[in-house]
N, C-alpha and C. Protein backbone atom coordinates (compact mmCIF):
# COMPACT_ATOMS: atom_id res chain seq x y z
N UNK A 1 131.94 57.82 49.00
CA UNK A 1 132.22 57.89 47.58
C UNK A 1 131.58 59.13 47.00
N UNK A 2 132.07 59.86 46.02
CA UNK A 2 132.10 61.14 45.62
C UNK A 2 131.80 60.82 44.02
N UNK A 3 130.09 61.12 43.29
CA UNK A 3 130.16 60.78 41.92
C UNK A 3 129.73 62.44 41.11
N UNK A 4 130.14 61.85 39.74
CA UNK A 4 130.15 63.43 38.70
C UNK A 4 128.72 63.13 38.26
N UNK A 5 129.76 62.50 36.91
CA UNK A 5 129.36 62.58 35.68
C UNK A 5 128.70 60.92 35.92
N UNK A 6 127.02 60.58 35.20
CA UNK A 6 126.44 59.19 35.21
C UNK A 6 126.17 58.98 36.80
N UNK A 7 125.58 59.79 37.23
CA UNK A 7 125.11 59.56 38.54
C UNK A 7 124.30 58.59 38.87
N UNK A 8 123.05 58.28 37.69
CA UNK A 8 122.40 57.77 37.66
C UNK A 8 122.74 56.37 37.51
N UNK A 9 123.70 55.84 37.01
CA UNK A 9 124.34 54.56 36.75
C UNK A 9 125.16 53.95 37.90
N UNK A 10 125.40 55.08 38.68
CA UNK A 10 126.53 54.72 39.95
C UNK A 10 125.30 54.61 40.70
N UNK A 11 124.01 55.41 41.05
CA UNK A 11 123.33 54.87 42.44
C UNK A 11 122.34 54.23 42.19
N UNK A 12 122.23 53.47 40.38
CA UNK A 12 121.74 52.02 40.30
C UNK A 12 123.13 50.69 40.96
N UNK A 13 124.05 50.89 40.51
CA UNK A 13 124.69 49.98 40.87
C UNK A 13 125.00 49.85 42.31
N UNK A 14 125.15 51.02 43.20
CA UNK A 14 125.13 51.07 44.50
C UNK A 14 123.63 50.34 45.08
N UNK A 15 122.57 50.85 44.55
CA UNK A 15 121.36 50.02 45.26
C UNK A 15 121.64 48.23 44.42
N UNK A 16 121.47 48.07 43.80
CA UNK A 16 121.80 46.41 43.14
C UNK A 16 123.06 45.55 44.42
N UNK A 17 124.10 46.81 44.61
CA UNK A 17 124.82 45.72 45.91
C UNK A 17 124.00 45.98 47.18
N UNK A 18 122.97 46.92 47.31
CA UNK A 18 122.64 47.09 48.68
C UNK A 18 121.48 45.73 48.65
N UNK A 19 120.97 45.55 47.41
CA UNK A 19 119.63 44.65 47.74
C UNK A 19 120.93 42.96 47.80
N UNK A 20 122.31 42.86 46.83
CA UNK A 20 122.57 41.34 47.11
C UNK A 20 123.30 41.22 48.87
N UNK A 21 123.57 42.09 49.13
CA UNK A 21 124.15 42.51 50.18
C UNK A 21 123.12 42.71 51.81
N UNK A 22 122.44 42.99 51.01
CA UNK A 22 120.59 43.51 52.33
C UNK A 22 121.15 44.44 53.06
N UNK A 23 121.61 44.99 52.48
CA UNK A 23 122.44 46.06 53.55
C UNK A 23 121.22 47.91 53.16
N UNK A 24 121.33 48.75 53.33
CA UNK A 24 120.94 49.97 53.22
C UNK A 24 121.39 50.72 52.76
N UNK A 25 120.75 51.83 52.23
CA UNK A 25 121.89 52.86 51.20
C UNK A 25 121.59 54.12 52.21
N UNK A 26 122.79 54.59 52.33
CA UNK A 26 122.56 56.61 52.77
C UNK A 26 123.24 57.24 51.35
N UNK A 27 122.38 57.91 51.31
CA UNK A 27 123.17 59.27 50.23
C UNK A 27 122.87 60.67 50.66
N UNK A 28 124.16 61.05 50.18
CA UNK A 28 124.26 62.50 50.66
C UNK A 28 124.25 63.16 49.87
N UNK A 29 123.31 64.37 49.36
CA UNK A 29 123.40 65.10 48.41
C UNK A 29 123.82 66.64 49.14
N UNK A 30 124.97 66.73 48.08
CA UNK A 30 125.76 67.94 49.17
C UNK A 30 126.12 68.83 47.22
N UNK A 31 126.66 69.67 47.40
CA UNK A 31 127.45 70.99 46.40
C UNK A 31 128.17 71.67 47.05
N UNK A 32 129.87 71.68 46.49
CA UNK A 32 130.25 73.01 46.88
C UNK A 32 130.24 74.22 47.40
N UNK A 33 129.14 74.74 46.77
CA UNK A 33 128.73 75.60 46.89
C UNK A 33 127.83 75.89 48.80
N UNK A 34 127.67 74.98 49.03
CA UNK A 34 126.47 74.95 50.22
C UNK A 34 127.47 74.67 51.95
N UNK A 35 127.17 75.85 52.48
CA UNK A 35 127.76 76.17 53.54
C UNK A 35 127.68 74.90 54.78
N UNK A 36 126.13 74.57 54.66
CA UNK A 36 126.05 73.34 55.70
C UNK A 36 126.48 72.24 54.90
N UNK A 37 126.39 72.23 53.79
CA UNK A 37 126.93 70.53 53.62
C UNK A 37 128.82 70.71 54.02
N UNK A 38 129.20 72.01 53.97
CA UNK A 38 130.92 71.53 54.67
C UNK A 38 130.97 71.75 56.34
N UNK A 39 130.00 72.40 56.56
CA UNK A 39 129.77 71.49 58.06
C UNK A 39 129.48 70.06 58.35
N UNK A 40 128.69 69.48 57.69
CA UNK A 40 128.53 68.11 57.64
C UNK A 40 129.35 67.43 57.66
N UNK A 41 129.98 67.69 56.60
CA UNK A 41 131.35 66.76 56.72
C UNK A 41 132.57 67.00 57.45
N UNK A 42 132.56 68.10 57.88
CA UNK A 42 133.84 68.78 59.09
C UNK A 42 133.05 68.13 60.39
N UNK A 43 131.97 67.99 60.37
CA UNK A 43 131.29 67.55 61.70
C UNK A 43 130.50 66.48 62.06
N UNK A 44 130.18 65.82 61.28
CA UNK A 44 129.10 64.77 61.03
C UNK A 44 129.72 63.98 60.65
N UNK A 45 130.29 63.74 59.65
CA UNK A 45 130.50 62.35 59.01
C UNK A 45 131.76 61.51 59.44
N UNK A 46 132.98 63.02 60.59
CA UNK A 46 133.95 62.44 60.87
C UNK A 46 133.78 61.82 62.12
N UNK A 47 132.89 61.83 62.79
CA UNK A 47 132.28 61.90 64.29
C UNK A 47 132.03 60.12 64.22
N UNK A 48 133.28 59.64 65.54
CA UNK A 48 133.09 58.10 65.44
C UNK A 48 132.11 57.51 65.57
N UNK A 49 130.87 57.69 66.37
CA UNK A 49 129.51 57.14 66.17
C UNK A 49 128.69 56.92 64.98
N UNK A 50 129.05 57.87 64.21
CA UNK A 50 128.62 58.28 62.65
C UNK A 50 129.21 57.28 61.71
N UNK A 51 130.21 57.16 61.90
CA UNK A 51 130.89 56.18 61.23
C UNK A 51 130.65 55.37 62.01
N UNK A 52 130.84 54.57 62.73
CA UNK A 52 130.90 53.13 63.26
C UNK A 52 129.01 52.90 62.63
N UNK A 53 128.18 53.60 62.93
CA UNK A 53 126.65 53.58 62.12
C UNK A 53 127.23 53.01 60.81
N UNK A 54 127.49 53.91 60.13
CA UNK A 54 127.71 54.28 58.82
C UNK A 54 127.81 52.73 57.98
N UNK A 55 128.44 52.26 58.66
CA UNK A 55 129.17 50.86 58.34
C UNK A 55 128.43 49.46 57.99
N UNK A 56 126.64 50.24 58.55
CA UNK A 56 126.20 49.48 58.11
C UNK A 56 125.10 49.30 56.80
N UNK A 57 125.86 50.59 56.45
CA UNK A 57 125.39 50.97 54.94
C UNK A 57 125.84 50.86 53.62
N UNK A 58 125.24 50.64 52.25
CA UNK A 58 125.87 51.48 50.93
C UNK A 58 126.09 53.14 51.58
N UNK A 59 127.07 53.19 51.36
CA UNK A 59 127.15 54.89 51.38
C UNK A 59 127.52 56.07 50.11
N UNK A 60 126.74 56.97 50.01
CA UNK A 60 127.05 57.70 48.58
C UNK A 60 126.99 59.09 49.14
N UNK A 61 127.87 59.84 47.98
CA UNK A 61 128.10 61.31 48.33
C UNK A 61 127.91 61.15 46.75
N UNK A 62 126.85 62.30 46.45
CA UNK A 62 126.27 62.56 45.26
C UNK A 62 126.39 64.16 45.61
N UNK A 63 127.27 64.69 44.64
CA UNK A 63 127.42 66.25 43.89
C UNK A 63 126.83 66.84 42.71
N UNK A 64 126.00 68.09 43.70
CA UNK A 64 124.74 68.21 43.20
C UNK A 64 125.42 69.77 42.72
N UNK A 65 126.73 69.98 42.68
CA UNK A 65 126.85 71.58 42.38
C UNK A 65 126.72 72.00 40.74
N UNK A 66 127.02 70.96 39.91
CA UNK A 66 126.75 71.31 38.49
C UNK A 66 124.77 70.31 38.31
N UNK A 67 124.08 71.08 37.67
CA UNK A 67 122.75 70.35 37.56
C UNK A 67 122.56 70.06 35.75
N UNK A 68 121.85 68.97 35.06
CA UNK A 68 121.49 68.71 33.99
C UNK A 68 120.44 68.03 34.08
N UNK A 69 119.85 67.47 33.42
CA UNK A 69 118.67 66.94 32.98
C UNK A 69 118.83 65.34 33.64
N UNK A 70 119.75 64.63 34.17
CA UNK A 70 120.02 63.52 35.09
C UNK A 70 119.57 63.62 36.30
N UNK A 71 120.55 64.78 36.87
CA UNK A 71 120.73 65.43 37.88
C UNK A 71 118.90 66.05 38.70
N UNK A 72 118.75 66.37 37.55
CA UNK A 72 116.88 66.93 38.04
C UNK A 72 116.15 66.02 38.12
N UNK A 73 116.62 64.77 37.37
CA UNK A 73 115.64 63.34 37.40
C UNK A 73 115.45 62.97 38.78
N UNK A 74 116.94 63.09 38.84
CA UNK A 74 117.13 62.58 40.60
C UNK A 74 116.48 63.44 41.74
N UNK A 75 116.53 64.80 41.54
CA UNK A 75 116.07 65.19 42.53
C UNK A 75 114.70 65.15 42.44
N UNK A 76 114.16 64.88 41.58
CA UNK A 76 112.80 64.47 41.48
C UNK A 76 112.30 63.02 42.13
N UNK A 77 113.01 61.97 41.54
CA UNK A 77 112.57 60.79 42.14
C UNK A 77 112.87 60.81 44.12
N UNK A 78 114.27 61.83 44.56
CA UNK A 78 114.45 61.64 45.72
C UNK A 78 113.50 62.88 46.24
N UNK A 79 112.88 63.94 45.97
CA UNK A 79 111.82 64.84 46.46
C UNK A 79 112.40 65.50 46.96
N UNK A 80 114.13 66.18 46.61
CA UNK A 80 115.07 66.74 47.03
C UNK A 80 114.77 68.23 46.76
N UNK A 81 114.53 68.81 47.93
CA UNK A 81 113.77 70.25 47.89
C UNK A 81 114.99 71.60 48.03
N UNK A 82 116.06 71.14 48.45
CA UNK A 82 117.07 71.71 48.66
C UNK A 82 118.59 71.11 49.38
N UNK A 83 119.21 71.38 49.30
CA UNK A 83 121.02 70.79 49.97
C UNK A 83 121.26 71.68 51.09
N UNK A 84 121.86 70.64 52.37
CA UNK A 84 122.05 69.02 51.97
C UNK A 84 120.96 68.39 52.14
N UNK A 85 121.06 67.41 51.89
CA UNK A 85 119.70 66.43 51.84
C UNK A 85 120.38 65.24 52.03
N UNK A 86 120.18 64.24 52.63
CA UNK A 86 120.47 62.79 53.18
C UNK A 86 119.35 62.06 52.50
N UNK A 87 119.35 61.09 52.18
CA UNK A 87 118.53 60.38 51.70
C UNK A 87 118.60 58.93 51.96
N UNK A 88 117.54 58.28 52.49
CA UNK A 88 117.80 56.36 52.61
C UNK A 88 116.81 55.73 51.72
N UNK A 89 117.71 54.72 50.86
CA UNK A 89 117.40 53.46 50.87
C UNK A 89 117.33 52.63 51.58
N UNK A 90 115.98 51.56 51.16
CA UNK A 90 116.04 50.04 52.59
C UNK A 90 116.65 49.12 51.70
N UNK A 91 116.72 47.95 52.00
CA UNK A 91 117.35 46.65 51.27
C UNK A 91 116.97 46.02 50.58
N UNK A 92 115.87 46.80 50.33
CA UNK A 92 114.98 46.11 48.69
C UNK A 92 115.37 46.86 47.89
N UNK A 93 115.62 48.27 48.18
CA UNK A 93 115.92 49.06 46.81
C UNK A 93 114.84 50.13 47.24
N UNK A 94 113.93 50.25 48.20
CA UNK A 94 112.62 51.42 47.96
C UNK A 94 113.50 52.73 48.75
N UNK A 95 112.95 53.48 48.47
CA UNK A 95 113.18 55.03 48.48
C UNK A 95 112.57 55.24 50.05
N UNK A 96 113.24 55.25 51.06
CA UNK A 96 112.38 56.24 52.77
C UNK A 96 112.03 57.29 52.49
N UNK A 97 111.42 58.26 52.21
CA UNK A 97 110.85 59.37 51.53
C UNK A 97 110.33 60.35 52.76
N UNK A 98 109.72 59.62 54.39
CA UNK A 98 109.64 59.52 55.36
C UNK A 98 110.73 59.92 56.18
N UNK A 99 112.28 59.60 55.79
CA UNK A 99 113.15 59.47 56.93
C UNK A 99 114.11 59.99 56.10
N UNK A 100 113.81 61.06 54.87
CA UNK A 100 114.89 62.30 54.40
C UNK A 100 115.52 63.32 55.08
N UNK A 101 116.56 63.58 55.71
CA UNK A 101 116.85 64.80 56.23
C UNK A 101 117.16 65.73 55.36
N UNK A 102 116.80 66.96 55.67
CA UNK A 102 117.07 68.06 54.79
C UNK A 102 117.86 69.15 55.79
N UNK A 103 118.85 69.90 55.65
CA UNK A 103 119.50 70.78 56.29
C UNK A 103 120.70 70.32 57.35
N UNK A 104 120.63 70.55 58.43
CA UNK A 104 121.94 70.29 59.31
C UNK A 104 121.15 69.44 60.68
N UNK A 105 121.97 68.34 60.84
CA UNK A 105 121.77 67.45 61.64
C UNK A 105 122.96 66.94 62.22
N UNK A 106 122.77 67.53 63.93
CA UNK A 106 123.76 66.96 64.74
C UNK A 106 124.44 65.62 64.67
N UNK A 107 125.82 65.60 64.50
CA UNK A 107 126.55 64.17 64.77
C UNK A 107 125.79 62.99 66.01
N UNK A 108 125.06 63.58 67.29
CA UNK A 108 124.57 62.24 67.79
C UNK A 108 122.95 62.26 67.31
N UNK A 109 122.73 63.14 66.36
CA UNK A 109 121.14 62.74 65.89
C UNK A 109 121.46 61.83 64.67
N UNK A 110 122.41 62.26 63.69
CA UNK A 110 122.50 61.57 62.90
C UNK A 110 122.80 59.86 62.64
N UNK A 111 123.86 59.63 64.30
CA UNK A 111 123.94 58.26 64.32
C UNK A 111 122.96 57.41 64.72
């Protein structure tokens, strides 16, 4: 899933089904603009291991190419130092802060 505008409202409601659900959140913070995040997705995310993983997540694609005062909240609470950046939630809702990827990560590291 691909969000704009109220980011902040879409990856409250995405964590709220991950905690009734107990399931996990991945988010991907990617921009246009950023050369490895369209490797990622030309290479990573289509890669069947990746997905068949994937499946057992909330999954979010958060677009980070326009920034505002939301947008900086977030990269603040996620300690997002630069794109792409992957980010997990566990099934309570807490932030892995520990197990952030930042930059380009092979399709069988990622699964």
């Amino acid at each position: 899933m691909h969000t704009g505008e109220n980011v902040r409202a879409f990856l409250d409601a995405k964590i709220a089904t991950a905690k009734t659900t107990g399931q996990p959140v991945v988010i991907d913070f990617w921009a246009t603009w950023c050369k490895v995040c369209q490797v990622i997705d030309k290479k990573v995310w289509v890669d069947p291991a990746v997905i068949a993983e994937s499946r057992r997540f909330q999954t979010v694609k958060v677009d980070c190419t326009e920034t505002d005062p939301e947008m900086e909240a977030i990269w603040a609470e996620f300690q997002i130092g630069g794109l792409p950046t992957i980010a997990f939630i566990d099934s309570r809702g807490e932030i892995l802060h520990g197990k952030t990827v930042t930059g380009f990560m092979a399709a069988k590291d990622m699964a």
